[in-house]
Every structure is written in structure tokens, then in C-alpha cells.
C-alpha atoms as a PDB file:
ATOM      1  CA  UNK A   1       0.000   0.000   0.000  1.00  0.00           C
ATOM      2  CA  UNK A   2       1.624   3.489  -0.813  1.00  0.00           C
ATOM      3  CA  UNK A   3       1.777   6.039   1.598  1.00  0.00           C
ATOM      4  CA  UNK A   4      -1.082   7.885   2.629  1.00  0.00           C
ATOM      5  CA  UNK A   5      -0.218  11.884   1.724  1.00  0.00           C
ATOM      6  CA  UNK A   6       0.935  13.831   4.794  1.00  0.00           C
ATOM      7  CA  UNK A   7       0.252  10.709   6.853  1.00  0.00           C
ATOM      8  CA  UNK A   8       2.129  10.981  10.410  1.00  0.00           C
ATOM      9  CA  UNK A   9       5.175   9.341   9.676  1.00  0.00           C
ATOM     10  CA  UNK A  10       6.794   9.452  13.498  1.00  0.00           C
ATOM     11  CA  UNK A  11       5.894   8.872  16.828  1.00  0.00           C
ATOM     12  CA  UNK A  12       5.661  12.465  18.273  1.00  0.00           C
ATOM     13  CA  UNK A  13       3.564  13.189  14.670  1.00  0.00           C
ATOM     14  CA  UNK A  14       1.445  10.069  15.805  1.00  0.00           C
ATOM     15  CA  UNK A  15       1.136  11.654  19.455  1.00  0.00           C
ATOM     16  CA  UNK A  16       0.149  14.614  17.902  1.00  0.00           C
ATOM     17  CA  UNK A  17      -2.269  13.403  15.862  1.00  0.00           C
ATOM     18  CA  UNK A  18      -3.750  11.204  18.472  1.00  0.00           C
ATOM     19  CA  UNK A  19      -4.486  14.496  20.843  1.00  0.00           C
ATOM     20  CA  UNK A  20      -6.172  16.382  17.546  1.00  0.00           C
ATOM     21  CA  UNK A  21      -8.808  13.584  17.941  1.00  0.00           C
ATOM     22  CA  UNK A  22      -9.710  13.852  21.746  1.00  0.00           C
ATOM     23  CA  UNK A  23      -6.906  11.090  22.841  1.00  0.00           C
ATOM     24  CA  UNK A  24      -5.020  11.351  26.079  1.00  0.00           C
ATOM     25  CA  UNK A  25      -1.773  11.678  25.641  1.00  0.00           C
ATOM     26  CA  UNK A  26      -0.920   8.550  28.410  1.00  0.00           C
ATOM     27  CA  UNK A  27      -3.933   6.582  26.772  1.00  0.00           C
ATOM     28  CA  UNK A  28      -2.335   7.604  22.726  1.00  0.00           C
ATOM     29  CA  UNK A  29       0.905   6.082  24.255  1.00  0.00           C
ATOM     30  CA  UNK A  30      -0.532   3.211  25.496  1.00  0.00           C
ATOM     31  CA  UNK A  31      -1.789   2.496  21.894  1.00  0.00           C
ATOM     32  CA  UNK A  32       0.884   3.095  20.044  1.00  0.00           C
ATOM     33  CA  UNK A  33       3.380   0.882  22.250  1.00  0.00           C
ATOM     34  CA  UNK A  34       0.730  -1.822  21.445  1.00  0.00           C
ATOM     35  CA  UNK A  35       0.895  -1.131  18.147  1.00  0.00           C
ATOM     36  CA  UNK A  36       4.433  -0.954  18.007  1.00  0.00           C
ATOM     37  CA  UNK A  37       4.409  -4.185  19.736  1.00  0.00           C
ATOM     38  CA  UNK A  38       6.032  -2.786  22.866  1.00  0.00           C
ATOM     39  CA  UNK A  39       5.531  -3.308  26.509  1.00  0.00           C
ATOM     40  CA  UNK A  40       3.056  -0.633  27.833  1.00  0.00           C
ATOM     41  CA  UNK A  41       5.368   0.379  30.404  1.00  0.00           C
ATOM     42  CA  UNK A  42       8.215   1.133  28.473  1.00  0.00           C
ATOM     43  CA  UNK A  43       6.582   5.068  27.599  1.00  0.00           C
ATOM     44  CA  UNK A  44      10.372   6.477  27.898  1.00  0.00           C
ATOM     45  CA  UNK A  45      11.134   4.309  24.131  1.00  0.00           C
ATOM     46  CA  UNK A  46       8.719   6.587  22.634  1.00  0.00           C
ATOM     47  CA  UNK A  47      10.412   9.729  23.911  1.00  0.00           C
ATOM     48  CA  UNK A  48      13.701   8.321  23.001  1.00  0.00           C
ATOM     49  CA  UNK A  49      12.812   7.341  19.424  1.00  0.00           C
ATOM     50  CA  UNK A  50      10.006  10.096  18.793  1.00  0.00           C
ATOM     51  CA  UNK A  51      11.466  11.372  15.554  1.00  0.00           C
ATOM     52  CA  UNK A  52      12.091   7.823  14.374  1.00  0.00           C
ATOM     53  CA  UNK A  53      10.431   6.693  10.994  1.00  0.00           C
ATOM     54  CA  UNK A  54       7.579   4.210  11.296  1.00  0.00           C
ATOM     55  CA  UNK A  55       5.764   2.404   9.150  1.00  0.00           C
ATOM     56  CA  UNK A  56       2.401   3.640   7.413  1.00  0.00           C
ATOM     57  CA  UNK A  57       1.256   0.241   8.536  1.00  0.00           C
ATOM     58  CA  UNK A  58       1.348   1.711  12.286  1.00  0.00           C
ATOM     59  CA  UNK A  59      -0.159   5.162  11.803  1.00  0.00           C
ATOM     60  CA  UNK A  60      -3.003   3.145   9.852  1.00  0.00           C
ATOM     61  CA  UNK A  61      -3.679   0.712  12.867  1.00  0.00           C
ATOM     62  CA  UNK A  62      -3.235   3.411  15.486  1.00  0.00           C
ATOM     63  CA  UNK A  63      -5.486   5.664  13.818  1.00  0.00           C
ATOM     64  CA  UNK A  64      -8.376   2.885  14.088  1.00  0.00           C
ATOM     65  CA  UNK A  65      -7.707   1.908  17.787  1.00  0.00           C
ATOM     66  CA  UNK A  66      -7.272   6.129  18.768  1.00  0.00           C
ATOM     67  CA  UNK A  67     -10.967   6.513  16.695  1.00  0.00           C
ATOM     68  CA  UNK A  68     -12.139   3.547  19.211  1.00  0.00           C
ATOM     69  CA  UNK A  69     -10.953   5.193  22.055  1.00  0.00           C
ATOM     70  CA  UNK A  70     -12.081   8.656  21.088  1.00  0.00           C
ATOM     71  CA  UNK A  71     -15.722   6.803  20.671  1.00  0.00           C
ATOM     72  CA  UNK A  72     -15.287   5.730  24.780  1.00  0.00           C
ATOM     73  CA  UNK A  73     -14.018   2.200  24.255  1.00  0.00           C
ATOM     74  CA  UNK A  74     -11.681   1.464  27.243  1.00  0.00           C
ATOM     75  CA  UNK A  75      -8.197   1.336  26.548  1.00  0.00           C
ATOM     76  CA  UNK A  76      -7.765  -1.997  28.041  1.00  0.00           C
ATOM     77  CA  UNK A  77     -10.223  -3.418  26.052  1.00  0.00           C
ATOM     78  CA  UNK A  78      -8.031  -2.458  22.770  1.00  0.00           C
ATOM     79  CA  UNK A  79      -4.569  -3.351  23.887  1.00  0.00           C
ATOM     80  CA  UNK A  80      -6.151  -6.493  25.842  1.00  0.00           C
ATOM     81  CA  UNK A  81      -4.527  -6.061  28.960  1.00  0.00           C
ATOM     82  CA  UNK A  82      -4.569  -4.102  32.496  1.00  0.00           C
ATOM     83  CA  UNK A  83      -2.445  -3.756  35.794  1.00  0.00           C
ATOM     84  CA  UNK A  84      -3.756  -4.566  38.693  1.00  0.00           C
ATOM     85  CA  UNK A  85      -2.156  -5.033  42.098  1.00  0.00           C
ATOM     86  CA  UNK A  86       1.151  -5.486  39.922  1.00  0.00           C
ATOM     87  CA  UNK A  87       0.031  -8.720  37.905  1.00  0.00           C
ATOM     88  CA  UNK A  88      -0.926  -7.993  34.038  1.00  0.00           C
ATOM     89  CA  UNK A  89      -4.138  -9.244  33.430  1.00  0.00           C
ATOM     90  CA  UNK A  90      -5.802 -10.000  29.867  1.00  0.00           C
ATOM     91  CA  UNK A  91      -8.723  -8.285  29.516  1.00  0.00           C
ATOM     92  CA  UNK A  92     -11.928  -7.883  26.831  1.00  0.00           C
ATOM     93  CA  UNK A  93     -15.567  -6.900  26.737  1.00  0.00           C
ATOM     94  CA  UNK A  94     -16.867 -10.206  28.448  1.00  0.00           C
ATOM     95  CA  UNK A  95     -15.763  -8.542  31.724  1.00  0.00           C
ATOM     96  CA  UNK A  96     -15.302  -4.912  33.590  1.00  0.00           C
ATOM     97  CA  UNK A  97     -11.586  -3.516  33.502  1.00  0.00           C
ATOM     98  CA  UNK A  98     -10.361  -3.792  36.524  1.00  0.00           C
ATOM     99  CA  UNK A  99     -10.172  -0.293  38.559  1.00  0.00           C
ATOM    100  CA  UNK A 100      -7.378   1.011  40.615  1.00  0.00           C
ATOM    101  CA  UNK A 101      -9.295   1.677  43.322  1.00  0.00           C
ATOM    102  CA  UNK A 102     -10.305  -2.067  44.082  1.00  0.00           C
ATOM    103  CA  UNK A 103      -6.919  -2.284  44.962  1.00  0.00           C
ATOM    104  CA  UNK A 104      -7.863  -0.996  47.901  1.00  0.00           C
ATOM    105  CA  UNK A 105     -10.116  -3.704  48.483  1.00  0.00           C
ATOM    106  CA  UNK A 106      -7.342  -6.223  47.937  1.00  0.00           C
ATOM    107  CA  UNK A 107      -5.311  -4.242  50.548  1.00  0.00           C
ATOM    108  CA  UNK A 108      -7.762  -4.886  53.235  1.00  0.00           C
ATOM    109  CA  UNK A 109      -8.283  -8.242  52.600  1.00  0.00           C
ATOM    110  CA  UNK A 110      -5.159  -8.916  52.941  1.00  0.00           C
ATOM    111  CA  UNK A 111      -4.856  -6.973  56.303  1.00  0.00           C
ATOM    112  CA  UNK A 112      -7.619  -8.947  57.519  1.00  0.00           C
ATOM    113  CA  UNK A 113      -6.185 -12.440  56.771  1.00  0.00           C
ATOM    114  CA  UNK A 114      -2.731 -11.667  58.663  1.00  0.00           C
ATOM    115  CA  UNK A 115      -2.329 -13.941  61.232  1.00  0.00           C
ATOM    116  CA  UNK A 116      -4.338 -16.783  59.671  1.00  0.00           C
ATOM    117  CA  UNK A 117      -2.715 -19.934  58.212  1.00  0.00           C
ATOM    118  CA  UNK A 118      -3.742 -21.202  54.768  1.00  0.00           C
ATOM    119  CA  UNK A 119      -6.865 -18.586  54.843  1.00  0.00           C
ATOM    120  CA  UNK A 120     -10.577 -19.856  53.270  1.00  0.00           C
ATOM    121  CA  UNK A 121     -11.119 -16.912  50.849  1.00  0.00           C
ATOM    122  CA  UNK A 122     -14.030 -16.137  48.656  1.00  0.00           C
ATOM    123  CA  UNK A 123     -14.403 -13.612  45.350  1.00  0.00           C
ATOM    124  CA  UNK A 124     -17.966 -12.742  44.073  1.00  0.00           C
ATOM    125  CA  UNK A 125     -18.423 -11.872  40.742  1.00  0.00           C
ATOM    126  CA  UNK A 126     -14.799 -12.215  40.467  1.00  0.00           C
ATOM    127  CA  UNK A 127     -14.400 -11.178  36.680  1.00  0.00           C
ATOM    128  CA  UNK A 128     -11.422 -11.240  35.186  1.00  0.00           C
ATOM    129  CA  UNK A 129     -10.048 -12.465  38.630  1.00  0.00           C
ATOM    130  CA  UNK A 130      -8.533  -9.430  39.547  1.00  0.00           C
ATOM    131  CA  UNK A 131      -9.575  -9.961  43.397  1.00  0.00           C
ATOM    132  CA  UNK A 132      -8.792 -13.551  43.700  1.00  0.00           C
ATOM    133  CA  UNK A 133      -5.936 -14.094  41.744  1.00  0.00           C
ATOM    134  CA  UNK A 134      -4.395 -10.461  43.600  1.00  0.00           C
ATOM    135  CA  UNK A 135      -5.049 -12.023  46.800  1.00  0.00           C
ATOM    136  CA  UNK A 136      -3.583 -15.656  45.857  1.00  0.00           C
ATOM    137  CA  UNK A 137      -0.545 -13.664  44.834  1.00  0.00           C
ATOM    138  CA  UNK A 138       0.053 -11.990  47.945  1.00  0.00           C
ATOM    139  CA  UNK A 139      -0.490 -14.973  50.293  1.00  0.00           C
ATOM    140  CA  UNK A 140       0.320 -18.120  48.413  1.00  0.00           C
ATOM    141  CA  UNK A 141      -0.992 -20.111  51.329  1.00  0.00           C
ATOM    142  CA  UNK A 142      -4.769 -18.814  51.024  1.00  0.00           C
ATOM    143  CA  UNK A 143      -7.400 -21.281  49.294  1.00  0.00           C
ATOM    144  CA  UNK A 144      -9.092 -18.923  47.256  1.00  0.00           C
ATOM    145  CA  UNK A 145     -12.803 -19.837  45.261  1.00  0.00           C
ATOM    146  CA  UNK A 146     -13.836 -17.505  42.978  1.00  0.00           C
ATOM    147  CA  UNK A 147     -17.442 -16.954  41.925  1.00  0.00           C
ATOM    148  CA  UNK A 148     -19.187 -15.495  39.046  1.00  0.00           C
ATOM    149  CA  UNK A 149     -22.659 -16.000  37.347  1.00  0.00           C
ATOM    150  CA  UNK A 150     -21.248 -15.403  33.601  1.00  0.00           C
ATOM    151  CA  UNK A 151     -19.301 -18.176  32.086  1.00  0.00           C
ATOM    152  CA  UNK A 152     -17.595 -15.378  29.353  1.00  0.00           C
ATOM    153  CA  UNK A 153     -16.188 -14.177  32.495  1.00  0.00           C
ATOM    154  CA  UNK A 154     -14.845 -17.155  34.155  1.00  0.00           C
ATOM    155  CA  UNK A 155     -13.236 -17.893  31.015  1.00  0.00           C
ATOM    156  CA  UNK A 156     -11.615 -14.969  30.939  1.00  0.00           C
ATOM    157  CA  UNK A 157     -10.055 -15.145  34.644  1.00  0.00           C
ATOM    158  CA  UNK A 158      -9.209 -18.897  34.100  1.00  0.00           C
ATOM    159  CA  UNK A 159      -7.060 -17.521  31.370  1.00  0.00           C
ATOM    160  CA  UNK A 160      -5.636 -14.946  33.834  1.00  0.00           C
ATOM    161  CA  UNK A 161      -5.104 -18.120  36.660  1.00  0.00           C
ATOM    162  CA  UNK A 162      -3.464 -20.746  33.475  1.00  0.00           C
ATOM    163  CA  UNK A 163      -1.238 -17.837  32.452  1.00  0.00           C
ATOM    164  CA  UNK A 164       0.195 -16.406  35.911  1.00  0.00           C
ATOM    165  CA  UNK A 165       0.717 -19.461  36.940  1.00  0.00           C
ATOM    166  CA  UNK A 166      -2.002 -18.905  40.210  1.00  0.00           C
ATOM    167  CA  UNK A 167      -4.203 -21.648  41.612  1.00  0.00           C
ATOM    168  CA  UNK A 168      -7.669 -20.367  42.377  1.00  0.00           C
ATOM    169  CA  UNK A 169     -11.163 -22.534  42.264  1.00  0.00           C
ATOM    170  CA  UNK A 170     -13.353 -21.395  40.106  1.00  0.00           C
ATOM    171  CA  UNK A 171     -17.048 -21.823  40.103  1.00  0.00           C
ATOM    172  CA  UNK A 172     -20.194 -20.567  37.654  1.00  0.00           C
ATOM    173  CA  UNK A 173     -22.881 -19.466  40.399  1.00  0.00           C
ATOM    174  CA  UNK A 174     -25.203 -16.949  42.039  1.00  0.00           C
ATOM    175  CA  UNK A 175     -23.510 -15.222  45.023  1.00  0.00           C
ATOM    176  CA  UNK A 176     -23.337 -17.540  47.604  1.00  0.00           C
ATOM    177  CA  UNK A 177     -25.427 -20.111  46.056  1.00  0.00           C
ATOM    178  CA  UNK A 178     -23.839 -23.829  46.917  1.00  0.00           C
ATOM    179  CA  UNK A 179     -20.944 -22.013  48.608  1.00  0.00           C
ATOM    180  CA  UNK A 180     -19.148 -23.420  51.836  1.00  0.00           C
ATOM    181  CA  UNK A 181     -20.006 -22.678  55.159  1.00  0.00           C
ATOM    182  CA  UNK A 182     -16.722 -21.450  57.093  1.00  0.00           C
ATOM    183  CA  UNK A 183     -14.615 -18.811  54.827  1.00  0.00           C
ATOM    184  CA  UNK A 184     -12.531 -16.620  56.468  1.00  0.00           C
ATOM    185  CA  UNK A 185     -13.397 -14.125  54.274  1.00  0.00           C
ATOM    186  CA  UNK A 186     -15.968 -12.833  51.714  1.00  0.00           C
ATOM    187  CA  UNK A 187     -14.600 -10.163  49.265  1.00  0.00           C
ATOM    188  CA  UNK A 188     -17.005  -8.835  46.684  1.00  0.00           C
ATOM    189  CA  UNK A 189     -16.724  -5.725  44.255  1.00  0.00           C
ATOM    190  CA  UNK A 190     -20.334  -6.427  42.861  1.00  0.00           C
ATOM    191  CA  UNK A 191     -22.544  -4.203  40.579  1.00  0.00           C
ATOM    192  CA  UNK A 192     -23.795  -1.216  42.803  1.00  0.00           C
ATOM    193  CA  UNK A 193     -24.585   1.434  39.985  1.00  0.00           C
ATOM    194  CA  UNK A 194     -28.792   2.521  40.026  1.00  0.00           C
ATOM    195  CA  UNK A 195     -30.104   1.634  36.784  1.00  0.00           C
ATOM    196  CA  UNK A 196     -31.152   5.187  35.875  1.00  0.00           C
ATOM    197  CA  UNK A 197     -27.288   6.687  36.591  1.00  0.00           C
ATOM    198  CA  UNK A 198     -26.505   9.017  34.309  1.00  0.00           C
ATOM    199  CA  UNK A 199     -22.609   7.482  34.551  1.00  0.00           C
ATOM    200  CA  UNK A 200     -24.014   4.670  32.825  1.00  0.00           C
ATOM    201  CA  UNK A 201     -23.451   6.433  29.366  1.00  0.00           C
ATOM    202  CA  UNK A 202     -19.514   6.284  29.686  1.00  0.00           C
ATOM    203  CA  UNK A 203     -19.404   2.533  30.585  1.00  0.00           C
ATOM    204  CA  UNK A 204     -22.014   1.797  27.664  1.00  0.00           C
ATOM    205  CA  UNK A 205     -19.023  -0.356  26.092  1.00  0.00           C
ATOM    206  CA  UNK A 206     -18.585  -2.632  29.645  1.00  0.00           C
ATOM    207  CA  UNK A 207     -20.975  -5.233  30.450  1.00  0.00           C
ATOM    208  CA  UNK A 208     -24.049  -3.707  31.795  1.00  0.00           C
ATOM    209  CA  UNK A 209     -24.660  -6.965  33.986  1.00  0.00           C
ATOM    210  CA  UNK A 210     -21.522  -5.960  35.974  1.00  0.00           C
ATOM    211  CA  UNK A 211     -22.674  -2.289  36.667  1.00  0.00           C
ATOM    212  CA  UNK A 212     -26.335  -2.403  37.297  1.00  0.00           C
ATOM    213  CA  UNK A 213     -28.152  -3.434  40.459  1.00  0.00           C
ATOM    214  CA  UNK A 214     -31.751  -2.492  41.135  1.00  0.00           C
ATOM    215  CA  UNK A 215     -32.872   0.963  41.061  1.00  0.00           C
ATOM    216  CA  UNK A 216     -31.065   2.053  43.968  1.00  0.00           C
ATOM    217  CA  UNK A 217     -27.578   0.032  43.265  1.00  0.00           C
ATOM    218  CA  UNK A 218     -27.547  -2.156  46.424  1.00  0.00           C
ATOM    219  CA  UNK A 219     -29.824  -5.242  44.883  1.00  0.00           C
ATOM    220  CA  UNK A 220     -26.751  -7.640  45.294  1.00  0.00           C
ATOM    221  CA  UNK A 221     -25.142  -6.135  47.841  1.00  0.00           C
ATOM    222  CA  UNK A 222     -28.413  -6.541  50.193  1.00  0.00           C
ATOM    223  CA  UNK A 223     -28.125 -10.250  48.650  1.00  0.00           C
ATOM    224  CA  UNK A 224     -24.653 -10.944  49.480  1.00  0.00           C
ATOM    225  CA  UNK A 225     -24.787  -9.214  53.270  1.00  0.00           C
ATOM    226  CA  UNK A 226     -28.162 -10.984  53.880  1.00  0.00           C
ATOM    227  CA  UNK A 227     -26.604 -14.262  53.149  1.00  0.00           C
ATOM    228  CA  UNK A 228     -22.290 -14.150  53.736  1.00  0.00           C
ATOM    229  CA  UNK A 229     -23.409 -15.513  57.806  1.00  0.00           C
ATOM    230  CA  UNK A 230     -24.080 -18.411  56.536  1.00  0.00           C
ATOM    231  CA  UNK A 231     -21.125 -19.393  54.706  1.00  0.00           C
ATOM    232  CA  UNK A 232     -18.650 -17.167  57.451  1.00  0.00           C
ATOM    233  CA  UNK A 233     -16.723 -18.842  60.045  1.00  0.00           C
ATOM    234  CA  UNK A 234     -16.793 -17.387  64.016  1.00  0.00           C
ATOM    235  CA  UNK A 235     -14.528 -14.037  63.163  1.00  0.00           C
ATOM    236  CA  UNK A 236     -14.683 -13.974  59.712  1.00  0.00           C
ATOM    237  CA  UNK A 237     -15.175 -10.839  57.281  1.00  0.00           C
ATOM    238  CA  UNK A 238     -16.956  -9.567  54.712  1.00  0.00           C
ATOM    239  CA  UNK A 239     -16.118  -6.425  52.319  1.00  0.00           C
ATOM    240  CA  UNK A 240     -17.601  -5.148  49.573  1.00  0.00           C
ATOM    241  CA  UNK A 241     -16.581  -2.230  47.118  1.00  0.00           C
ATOM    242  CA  UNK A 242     -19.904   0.220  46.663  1.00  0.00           C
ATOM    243  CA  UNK A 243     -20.291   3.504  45.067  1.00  0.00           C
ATOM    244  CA  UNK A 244     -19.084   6.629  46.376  1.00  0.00           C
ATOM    245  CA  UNK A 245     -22.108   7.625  47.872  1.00  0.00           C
ATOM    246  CA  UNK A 246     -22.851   4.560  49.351  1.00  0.00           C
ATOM    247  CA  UNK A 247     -20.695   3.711  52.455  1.00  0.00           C
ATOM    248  CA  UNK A 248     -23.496   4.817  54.996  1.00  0.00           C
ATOM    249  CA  UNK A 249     -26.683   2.879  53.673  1.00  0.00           C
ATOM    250  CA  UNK A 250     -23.573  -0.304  53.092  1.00  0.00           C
ATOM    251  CA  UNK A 251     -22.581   0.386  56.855  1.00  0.00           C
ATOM    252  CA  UNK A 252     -26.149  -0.205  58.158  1.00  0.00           C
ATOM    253  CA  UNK A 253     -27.116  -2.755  56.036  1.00  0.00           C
ATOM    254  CA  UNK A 254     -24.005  -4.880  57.935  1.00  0.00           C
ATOM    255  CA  UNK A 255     -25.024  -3.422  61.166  1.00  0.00           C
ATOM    256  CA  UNK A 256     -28.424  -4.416  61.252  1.00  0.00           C
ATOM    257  CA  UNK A 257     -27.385  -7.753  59.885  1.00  0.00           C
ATOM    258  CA  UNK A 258     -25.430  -8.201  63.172  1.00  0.00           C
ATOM    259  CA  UNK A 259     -21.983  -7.857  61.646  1.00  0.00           C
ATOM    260  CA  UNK A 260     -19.592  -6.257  64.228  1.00  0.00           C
ATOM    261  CA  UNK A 261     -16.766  -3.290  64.227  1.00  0.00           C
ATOM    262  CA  UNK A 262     -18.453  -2.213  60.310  1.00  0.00           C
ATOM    263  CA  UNK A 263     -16.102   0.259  58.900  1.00  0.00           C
ATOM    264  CA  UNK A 264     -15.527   1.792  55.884  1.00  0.00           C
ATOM    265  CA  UNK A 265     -12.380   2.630  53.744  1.00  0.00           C
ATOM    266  CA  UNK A 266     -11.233   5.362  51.141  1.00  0.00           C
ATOM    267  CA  UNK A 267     -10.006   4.716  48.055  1.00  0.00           C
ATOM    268  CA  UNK A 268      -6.805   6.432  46.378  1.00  0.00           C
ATOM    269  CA  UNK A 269      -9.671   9.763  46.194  1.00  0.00           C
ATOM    270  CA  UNK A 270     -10.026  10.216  49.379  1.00  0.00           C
ATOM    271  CA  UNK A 271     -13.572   8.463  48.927  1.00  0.00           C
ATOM    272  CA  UNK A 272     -14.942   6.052  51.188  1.00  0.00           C
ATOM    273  CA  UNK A 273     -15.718   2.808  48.296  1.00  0.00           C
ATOM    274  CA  UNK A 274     -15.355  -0.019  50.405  1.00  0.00           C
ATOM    275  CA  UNK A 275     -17.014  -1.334  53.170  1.00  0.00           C
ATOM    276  CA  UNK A 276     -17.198  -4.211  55.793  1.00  0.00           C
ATOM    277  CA  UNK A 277     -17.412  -5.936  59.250  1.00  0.00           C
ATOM    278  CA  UNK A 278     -16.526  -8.898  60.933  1.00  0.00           C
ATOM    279  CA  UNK A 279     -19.196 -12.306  62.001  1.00  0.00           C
ATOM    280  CA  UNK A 280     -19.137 -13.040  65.686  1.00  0.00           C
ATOM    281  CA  UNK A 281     -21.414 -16.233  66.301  1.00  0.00           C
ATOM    282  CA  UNK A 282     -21.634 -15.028  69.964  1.00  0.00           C
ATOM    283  CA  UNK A 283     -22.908 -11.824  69.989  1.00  0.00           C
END
């Protein structure tokens, strides 16, 4: 194919480009190290080799993915990959890209299993794994199940498990439904966005069976606190991830379920997004 005329030929004139359309510069480099067929963290190659020739062949396939993103579709979606809790995990539209701020989910859980040996763990609606296989990670000794109602998405974090090299269980269910009876902990980050929120619109290209609970956004998390005392051991937790204005009706659902010390816990915002308490069988 010839050249198109006055086609960006380098990868600051790609960069450039990429901004004329709406791009972020950090999400444009992202794109064009995939196209390049770089690692996405090697960003200082590009600044290195920005007046470098490429071929036409790039500019034509980073055009298309920039267009993409500039339409709203999540940069991990088109380079098929995103960091979480420092593992790289494969990602596509048959699950939700996993959010920095669930890290801080994954942080508490793992402050709440210190001290335990070989740790019962269980991930609802775990995705693309990102909780479970995070947690594994960090304590190798934990048996961790994780749960989720799609079977597009526990293909997906199977993948994830195979290719890091991470044994987790994984299990196509409701919730809770056939679960054991004595975890040590129950980690969720379910859907909790109300099914008229206007946010909806910029996660139109995520699954909308991952974002949407009820009217209000709690459907499944009133599901999952209403039933996690069942399948808790004496002293074990529960935590979920919620919106951001959702920590105080989260707190007293727990509460009034007879969970004790319920707390909440701010993401990397400053925003309090997770939630939780601890099951005493003798109150």
C-alpha cells in the first residue's frame, strides 16, 4: 500500500495526531506501544525514538484503535490487557476492567487475613479475577474460590489463573449459592450502579450486567450481606466495594445484619468505596 499523503510518519507526529482527535496523551501512548508491539510500560522508548520513521502500517492501525478510544471504548479493552495489584491481566468486553481503586479492596483483605494460616477466601463476581488471583498472589498459602454467574467471564479469569501461573477454584454461580459454610473471608466488588445513573453512558461499552443493580444500586449487595453468615466462620469478614455515595446505607445494612466493628475505607480519592465488618457467632 503506498503512503497515505501527509500521513504521520513518526511517533511524536502520531502523538500529535492522536491528541487532535480527543486522545489522552498517556492513553495515545498506550496504543501506540501496542501497536508498536512494545511493553506498555516502556513510555520512555517513545520519547527516546520520537522522531524515528515508522511504518504507514502503524499510523493506519493506530489511527483505528485512537478513533475507538475517542468513541469511549476502554483502553484496556483495545490493547487487551490491564495492571492490577502489579500482575498484568488479559482483559476484553466479556468482563469490567479492573479499577485502581479495588486495589484498595485487595489491601484490606489482605490486612484482615494476617495472622491466619492457609486462609478460606471467597471472590464474588470475580471477573477477570482481579480480586482472587491479587489475593492468591500476595499470600500463596490462602485457598481462594472464585465466583461469578457469567461463564464469558470465568473464562476470561481462568485464562488470567493458566497464564500467571495462580491456583484459584473457580465456580459458575449466584452469590453464595452452593458455597461453603466457614470462609474466612468474603470479598465482593459487585454491581452497585442505580439503573437510571446518568454514569451509565460512559461505561455503555462494559458489560451492563456488571454495573447495574436495582434501582437504587444495592440489589446484590443486600443479597450478598443478607446471606455471607451463613457461609462465614466465628470471626470472619466480609467487604464489599460500593459507590461513592454509598458507604453509609452499606454500613447499616451490615449493622443491622449483626456484623460487628463495620467500617468503611477510602479509596486512592479520598472516597470512602469499600465497606465491611466482621461475624461473631456469639454476639
Amino acid at each position: 500500500m503506498p503512503p497515505v499523503p501527509n500521513s504521520p510518519s513518526t511517533a511524536a507526529e502520531m502523538l500529535a495526531a492522536a491528541a487532535a482527535l480527543g486522545v489522552e496523551r498517556l492513553d495515545a501512548q498506550l496504543l501506540l506501544l501496542h501497536v508498536l508491539g512494545r511493553p506498555l510500560d516502556d513510555r520512555a522508548w517513545l520519547l527516546a525514538h520520537d522522531t524515528d520513521a515508522l511504518p504507514e502500517s502503524a499510523w493506519l492501525r493506530f489511527a483505528e484503535l485512537c478513533a475507538r478510544r475517542a468513541a469511549g471504548e476502554p483502553v484496556a479493552y483495545l490493547v487487551g490487557e490491564k495492571e492490577f495489584h502489579g500482575l498484568g491481566l488479559q482483559v476484553d468486553a466479556r468482563v469490567l476492567v479492573p479499577r485502581p481503586d479495588t486495589e484498595t479492596l485487595v489491601d484490606w483483605a489482605l490486612q484482615c487475613l494476617e495472622g491466619r494460616a492457609a486462609p478460606s477466601v471467597i471472590d464474588l463476581g470475580t471477573g477477570s479475577g482481579a480480586i482472587a488471583l491479587a489475593i492468591r498472589h500476595a499470600r500463596p498459602d490462602a485457598q481462594v474460590t472464585a465466583v461469578d454467574a457469567s461463564a464469558d467471564a470465568l473464562a476470561v479469569a481462568r485464562a488470567n489463573a493458566q497464564r500467571l501461573g495462580l491456583a484459584v477454584r473457580f465456580v459458575e454461580a449466584d452469590w453464595l449459592d452452593g458455597a461453603g459454610t466457614s470462609y474466612d473471608l468474603v470479598v465482593s466488588n459487585p454491581p452497585y450502579v442505580a439503573a437510571d445513573d446518568a454514569h451509565l453512558a460512559a461505561l455503555r461499552h462494559e458489560p451492563r450486567g456488571a454495573l447495574v443493580s436495582g434501582p437504587d444500586g444495592l440489589a446484590d449487595i443486600r443479597r450478598i450481606v443478607q446471606a455471607a453468615p451463613e457461609h462465614l466462620r466465628d470471626g470472619g469478614w466480609l467487604l464489599l466495594e460500593h459507590g461513592y455515595d454509598q458507604a453509609a446505607p452499606v454500613r447499616e445494612l451490615l449493622a443491622v445484619r449483626g456484623f460487628a466493628e463495620v467500617q468503611s475505607r477510602d479509596d486512592l480519592a479520598g472516597i470512602a468505596r469499600c465497606s465491611g465488618g466482621i461475624w461473631r457467632t456469639v454476639k
